[in-house]
N, C-alpha and C. Protein backbone atom coordinates (compact mmCIF):
# COMPACT_ATOMS: atom_id res chain seq x y z
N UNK A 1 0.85 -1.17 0.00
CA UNK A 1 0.00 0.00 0.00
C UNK A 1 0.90 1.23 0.00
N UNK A 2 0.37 2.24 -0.87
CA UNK A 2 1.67 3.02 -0.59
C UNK A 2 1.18 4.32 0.57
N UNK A 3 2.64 4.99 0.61
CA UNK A 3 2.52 6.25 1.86
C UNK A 3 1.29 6.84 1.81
N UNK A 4 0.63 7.50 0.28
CA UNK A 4 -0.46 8.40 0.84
C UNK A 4 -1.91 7.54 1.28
N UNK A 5 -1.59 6.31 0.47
CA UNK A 5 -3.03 5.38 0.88
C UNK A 5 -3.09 4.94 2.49
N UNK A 6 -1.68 4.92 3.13
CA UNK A 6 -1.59 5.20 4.44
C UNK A 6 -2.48 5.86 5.06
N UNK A 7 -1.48 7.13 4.63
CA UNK A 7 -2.31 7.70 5.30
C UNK A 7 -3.39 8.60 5.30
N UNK A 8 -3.89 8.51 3.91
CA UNK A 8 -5.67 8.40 4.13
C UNK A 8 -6.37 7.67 4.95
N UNK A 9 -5.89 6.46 4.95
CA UNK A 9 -7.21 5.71 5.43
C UNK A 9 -6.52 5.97 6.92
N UNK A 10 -5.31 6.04 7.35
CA UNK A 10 -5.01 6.25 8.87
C UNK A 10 -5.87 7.55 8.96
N UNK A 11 -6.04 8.74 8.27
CA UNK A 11 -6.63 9.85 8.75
C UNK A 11 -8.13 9.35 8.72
N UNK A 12 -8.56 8.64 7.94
CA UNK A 12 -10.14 8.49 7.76
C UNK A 12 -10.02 7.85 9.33
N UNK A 13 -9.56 6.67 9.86
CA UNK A 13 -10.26 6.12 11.01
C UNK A 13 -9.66 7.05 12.08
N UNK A 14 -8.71 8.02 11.95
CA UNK A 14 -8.06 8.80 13.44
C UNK A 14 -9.45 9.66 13.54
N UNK A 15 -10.11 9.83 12.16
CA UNK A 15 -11.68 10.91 12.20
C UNK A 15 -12.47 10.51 12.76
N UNK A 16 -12.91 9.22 12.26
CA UNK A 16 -14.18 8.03 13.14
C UNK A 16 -13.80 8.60 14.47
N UNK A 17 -12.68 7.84 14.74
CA UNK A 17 -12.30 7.63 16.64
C UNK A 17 -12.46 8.92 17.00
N UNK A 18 -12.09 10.16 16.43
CA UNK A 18 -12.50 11.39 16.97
C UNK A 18 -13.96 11.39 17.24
N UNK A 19 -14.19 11.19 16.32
CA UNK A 19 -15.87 11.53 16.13
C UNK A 19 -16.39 11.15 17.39
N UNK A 20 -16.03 9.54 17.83
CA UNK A 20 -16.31 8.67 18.76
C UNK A 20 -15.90 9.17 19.99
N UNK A 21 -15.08 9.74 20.25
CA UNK A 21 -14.40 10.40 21.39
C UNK A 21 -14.96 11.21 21.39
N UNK A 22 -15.85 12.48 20.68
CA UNK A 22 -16.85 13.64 21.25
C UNK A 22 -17.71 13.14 21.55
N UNK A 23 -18.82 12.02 21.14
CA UNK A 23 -19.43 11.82 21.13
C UNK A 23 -19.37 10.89 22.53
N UNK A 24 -18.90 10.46 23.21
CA UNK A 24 -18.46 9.82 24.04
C UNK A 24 -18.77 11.15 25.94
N UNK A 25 -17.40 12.22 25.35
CA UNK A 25 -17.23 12.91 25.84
C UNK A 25 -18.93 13.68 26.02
N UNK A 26 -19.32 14.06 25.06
CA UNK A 26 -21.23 14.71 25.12
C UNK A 26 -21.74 13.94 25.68
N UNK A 27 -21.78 12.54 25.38
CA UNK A 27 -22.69 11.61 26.43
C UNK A 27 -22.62 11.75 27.66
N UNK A 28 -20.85 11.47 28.03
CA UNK A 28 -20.72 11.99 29.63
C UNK A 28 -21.31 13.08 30.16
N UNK A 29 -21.52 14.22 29.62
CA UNK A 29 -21.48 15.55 30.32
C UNK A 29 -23.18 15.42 30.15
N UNK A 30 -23.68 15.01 29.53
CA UNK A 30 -25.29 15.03 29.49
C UNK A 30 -26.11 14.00 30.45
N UNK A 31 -25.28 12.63 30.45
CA UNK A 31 -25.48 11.69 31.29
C UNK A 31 -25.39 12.35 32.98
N UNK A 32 -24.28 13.18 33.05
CA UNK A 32 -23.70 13.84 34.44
C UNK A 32 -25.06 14.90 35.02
N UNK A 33 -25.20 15.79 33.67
CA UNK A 33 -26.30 16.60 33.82
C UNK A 33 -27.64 16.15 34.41
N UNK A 34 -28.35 15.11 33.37
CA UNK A 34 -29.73 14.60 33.73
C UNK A 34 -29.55 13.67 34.41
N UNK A 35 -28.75 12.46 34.99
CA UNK A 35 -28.96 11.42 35.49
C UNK A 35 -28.29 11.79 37.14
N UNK A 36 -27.96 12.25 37.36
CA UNK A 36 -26.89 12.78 38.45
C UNK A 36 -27.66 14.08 39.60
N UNK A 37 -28.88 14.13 39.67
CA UNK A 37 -29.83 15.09 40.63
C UNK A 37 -28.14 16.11 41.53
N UNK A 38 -28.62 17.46 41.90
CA UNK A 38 -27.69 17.84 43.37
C UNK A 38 -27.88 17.08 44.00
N UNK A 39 -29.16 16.20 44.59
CA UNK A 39 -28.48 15.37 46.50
C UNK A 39 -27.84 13.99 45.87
N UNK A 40 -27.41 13.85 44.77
CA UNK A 40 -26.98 12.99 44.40
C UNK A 40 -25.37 13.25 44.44
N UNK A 41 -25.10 14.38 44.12
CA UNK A 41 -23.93 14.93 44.32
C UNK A 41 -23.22 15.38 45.73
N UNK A 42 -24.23 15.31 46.56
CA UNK A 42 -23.57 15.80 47.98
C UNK A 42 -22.59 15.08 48.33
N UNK A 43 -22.45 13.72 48.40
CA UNK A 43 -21.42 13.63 49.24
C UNK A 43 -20.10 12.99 48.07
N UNK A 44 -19.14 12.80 49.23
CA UNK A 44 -17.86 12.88 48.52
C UNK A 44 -18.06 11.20 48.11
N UNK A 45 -18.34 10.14 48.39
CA UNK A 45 -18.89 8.66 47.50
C UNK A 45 -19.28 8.95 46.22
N UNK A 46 -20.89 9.78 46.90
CA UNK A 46 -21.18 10.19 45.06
C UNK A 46 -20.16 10.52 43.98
N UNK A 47 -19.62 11.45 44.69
CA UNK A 47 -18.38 12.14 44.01
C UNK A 47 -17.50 11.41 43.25
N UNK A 48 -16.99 10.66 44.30
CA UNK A 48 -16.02 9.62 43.50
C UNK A 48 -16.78 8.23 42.45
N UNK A 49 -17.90 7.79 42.48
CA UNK A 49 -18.33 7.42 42.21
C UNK A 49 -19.22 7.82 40.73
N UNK A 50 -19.13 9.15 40.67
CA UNK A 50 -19.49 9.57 39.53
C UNK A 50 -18.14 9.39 38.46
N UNK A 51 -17.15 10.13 39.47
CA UNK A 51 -15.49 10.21 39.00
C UNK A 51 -15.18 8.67 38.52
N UNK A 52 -15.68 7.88 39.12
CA UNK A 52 -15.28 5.98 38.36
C UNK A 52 -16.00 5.74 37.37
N UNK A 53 -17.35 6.89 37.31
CA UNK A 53 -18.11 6.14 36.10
C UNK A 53 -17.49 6.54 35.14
N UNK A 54 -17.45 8.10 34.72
CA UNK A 54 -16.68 8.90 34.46
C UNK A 54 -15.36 7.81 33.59
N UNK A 55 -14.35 8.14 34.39
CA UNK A 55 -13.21 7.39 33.61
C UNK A 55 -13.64 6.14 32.91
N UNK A 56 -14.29 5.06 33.75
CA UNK A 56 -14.76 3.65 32.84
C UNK A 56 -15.07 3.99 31.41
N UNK A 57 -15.85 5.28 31.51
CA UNK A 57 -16.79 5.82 30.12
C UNK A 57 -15.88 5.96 29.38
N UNK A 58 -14.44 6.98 29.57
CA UNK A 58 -13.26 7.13 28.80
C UNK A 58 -12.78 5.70 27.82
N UNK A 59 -12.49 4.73 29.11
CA UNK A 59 -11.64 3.92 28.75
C UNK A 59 -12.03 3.26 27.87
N UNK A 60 -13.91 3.47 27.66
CA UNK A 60 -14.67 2.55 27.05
C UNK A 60 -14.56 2.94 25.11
N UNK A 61 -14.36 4.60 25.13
CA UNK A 61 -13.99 5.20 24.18
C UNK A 61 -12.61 4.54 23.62
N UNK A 62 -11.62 4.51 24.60
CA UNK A 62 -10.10 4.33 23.93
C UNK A 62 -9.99 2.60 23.09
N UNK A 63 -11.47 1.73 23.80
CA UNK A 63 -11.25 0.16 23.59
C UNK A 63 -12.07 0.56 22.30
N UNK A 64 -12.99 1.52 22.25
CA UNK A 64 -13.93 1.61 20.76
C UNK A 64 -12.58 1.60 20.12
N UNK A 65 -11.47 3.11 20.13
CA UNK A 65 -10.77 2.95 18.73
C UNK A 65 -9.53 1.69 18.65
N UNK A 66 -9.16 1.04 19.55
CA UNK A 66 -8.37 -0.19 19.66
C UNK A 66 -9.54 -1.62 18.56
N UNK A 67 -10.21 -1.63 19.25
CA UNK A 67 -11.54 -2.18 18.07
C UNK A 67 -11.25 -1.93 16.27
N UNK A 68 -10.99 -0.84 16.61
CA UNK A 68 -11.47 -0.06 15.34
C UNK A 68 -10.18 -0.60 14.61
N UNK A 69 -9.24 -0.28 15.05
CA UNK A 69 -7.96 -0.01 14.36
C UNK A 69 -7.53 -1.60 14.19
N UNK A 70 -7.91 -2.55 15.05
CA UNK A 70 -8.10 -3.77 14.69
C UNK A 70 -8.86 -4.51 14.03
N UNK A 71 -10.07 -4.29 13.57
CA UNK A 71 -10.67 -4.26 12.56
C UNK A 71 -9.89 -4.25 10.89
N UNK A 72 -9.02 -2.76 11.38
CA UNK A 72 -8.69 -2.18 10.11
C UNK A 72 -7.28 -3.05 9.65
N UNK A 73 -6.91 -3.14 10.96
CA UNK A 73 -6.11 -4.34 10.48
C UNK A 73 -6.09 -5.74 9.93
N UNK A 74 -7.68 -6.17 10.29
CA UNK A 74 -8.00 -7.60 9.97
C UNK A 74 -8.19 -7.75 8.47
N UNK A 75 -8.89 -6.12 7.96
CA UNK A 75 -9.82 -6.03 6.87
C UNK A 75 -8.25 -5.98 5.67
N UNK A 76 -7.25 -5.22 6.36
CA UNK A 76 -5.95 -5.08 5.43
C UNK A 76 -5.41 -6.80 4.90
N UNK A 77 -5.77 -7.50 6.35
CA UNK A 77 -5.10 -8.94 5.58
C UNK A 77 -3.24 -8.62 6.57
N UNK A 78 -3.25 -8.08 7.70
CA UNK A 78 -1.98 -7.13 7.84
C UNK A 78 -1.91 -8.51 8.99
N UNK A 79 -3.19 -8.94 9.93
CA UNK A 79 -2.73 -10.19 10.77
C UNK A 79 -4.10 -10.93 10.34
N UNK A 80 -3.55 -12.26 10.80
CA UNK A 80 -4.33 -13.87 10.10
C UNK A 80 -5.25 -13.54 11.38
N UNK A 81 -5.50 -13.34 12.63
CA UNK A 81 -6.89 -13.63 13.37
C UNK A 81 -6.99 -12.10 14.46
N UNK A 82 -7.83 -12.29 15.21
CA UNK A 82 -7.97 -11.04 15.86
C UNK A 82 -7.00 -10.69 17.08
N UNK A 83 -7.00 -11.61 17.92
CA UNK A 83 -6.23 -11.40 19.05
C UNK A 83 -4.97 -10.63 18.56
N UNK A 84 -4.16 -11.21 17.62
CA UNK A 84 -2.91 -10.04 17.34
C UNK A 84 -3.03 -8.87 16.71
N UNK A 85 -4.24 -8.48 16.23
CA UNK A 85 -4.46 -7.25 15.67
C UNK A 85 -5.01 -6.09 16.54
N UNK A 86 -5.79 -6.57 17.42
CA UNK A 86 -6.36 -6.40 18.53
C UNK A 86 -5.20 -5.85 19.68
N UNK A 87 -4.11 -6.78 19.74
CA UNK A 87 -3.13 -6.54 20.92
C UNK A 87 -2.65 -5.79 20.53
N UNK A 88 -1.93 -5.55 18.79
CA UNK A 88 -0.99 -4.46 18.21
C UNK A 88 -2.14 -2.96 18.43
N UNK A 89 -2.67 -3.11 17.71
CA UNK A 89 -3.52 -2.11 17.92
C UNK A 89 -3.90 -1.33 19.67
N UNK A 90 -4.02 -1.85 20.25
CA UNK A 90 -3.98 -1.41 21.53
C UNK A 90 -2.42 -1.25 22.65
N UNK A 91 -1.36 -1.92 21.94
CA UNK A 91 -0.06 -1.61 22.44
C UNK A 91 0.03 -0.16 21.98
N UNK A 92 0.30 -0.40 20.38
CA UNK A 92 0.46 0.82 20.08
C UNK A 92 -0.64 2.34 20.27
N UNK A 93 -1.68 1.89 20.29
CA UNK A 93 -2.55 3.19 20.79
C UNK A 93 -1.89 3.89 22.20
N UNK A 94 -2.03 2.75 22.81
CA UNK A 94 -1.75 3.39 23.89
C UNK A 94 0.13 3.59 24.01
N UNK A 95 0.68 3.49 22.59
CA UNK A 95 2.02 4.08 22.29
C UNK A 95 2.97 3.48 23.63
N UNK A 96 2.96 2.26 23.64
CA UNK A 96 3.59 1.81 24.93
C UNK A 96 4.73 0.85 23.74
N UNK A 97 3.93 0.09 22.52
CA UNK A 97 5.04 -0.27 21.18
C UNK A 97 6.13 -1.34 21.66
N UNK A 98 5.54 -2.39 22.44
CA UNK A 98 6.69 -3.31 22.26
C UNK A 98 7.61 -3.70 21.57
N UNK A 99 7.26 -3.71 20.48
CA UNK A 99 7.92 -4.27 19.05
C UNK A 99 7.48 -6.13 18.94
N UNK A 100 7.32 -6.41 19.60
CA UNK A 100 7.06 -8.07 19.58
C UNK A 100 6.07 -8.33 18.36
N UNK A 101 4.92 -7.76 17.88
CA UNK A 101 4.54 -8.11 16.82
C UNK A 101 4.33 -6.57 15.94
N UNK A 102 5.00 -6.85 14.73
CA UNK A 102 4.69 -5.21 14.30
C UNK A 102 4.21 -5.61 12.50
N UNK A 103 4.02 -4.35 12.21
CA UNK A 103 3.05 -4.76 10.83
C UNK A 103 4.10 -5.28 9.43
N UNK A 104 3.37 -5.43 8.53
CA UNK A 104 4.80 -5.54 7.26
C UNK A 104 4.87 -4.35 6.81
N UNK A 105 5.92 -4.07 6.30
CA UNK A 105 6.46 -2.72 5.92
C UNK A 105 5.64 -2.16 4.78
N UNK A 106 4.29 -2.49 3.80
CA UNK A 106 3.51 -2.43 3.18
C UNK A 106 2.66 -1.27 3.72
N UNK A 107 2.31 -1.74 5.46
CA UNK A 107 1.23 -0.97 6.12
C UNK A 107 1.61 -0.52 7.56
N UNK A 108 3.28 -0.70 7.51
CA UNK A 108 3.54 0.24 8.81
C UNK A 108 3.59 1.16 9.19
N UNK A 109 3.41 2.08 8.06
CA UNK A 109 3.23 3.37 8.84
C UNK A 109 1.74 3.80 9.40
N UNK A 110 0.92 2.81 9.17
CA UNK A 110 -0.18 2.89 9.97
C UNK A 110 -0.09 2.69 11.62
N UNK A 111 1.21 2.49 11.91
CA UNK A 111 1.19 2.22 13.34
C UNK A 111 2.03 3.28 14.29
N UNK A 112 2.37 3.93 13.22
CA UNK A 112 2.53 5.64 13.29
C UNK A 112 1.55 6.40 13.86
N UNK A 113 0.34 6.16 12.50
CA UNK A 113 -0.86 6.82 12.66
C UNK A 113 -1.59 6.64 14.10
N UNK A 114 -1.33 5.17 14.36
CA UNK A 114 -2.44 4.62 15.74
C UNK A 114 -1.70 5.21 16.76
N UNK A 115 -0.40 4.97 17.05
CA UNK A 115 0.39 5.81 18.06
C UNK A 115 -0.39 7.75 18.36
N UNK A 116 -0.35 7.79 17.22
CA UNK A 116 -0.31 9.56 17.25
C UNK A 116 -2.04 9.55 17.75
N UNK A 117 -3.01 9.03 17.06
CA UNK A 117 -4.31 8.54 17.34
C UNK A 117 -4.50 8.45 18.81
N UNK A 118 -3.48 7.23 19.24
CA UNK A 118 -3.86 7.51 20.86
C UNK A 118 -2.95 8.52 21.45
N UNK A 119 -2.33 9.22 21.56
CA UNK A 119 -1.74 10.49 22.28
C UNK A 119 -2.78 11.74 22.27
N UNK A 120 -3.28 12.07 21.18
CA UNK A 120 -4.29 12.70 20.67
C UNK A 120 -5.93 12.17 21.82
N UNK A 121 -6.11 10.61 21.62
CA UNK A 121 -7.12 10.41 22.88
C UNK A 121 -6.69 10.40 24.17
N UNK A 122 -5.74 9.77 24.39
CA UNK A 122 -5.60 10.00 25.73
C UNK A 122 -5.59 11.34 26.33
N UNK A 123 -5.11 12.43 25.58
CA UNK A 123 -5.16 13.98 25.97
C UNK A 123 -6.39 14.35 26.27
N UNK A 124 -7.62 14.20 25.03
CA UNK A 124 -8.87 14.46 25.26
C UNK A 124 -9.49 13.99 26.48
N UNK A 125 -9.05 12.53 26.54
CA UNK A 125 -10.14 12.07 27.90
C UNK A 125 -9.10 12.79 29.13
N UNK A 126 -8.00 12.96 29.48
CA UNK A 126 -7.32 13.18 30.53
C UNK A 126 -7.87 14.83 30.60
N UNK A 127 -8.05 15.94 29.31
CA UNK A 127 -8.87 16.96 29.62
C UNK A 127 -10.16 17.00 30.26
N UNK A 128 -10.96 15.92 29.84
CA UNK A 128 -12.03 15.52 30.11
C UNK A 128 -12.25 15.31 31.09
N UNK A 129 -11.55 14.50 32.25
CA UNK A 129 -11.47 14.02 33.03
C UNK A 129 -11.60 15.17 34.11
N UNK A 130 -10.35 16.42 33.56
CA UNK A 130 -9.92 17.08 34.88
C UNK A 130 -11.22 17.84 34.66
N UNK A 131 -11.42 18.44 33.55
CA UNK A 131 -13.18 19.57 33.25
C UNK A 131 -14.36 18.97 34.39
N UNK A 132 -13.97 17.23 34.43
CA UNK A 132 -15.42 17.03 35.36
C UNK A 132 -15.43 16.88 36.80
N UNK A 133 -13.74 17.04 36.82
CA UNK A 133 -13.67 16.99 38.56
C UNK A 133 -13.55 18.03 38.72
N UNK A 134 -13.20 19.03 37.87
CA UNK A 134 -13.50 20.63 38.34
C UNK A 134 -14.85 20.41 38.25
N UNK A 135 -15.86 20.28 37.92
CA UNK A 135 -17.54 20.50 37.90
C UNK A 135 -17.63 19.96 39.29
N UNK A 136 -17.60 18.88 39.32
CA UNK A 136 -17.76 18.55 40.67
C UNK A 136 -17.09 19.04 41.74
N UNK A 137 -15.81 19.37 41.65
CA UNK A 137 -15.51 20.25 42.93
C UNK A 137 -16.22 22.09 43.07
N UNK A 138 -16.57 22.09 42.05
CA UNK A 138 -17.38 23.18 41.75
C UNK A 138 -18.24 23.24 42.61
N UNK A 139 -19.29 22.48 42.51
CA UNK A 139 -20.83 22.18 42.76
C UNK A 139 -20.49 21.88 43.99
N UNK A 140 -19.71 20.88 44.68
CA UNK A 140 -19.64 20.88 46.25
C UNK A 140 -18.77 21.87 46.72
N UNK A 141 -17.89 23.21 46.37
CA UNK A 141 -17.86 24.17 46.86
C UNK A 141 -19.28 24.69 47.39
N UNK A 142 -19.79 25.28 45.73
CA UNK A 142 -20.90 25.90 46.30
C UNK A 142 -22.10 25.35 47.14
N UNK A 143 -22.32 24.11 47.30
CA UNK A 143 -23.30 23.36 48.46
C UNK A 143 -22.48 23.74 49.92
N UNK A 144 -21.03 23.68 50.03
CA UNK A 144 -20.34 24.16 51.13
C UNK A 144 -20.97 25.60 51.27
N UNK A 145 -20.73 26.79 50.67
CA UNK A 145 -21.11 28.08 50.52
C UNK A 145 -22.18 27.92 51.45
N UNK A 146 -23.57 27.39 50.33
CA UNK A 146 -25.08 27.60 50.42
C UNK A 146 -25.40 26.84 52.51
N UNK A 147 -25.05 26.04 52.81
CA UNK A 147 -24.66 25.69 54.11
C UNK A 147 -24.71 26.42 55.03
N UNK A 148 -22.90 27.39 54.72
CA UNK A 148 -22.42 28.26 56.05
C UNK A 148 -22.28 29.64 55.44
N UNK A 149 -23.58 30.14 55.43
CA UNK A 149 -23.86 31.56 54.81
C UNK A 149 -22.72 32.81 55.56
């Protein structure tokens, strides 16, 4: 395959997984909004407990594009079954890159692309993350406030 067919199709799925990662990210903050009442928020359990759902939700995003990118690997013909496309794909997302199984030089620079793909998510959800524990330390400031007038 050559360089630019690379990386087209690396940019077409780094788009999906974006896509998937706002969409992810909106769910959270709407889910937080309507499902999450104030006396639900009072105490610091809730708190953290929103904060675990919270991240799970992330992580659940980062396994969508590990999915994905393994997929894209199955569909290339790049590995014979899933488990190793699956594992490459998620080493390298999460840019940790053992080297123990890596692609043929046909379609490696797609593992460029997945590297950069996950640095790019992990940033978003780790923004994400801190935006909602500021909300929440927000909201139990001001219940502190509303308290001790």
């Amino acid at each position: 395959m050559s360089i630019a067919a690379q990386l087209l199709l690396g940019a077409l799925v780094v788009a999906v997984t974006m896509i998937a990662q706002a969409g992810f990210v909106a769910a959270a903050f709407a889910a937080s909004d309507r499902l999450a009442p104030p006396r639900l928020r009072s105490s610091r359990l809730a708190s953290m407990l929103m904060l675990a759902a919270a991240t799970i939700w992330m992580l659940a995003a980062l396994t969508f594009a590990a999915w994905l990118w393994a997929g894209l690997f199955l569909w290339l013909g790049a590995f014979g079954s899933l488990e190793p496309a699956l594992y490459f794909a998620t080493v390298s997302l999460t840019t940790l890159g053992f080297g123990d199984v890596v692609l043929a030089e046909d379609v490696r620079l797609l593992s460029a692309v997945v590297a950069a793909n996950g640095l790019i998510m992990f940033g978003l959800s780790t923004a994400f993350l801190i935006e909602f524990v500021s909300d929440v330390r927000e909201e139990e400031e001001e219940r502190i406030i509303e308290k001790d007038p």
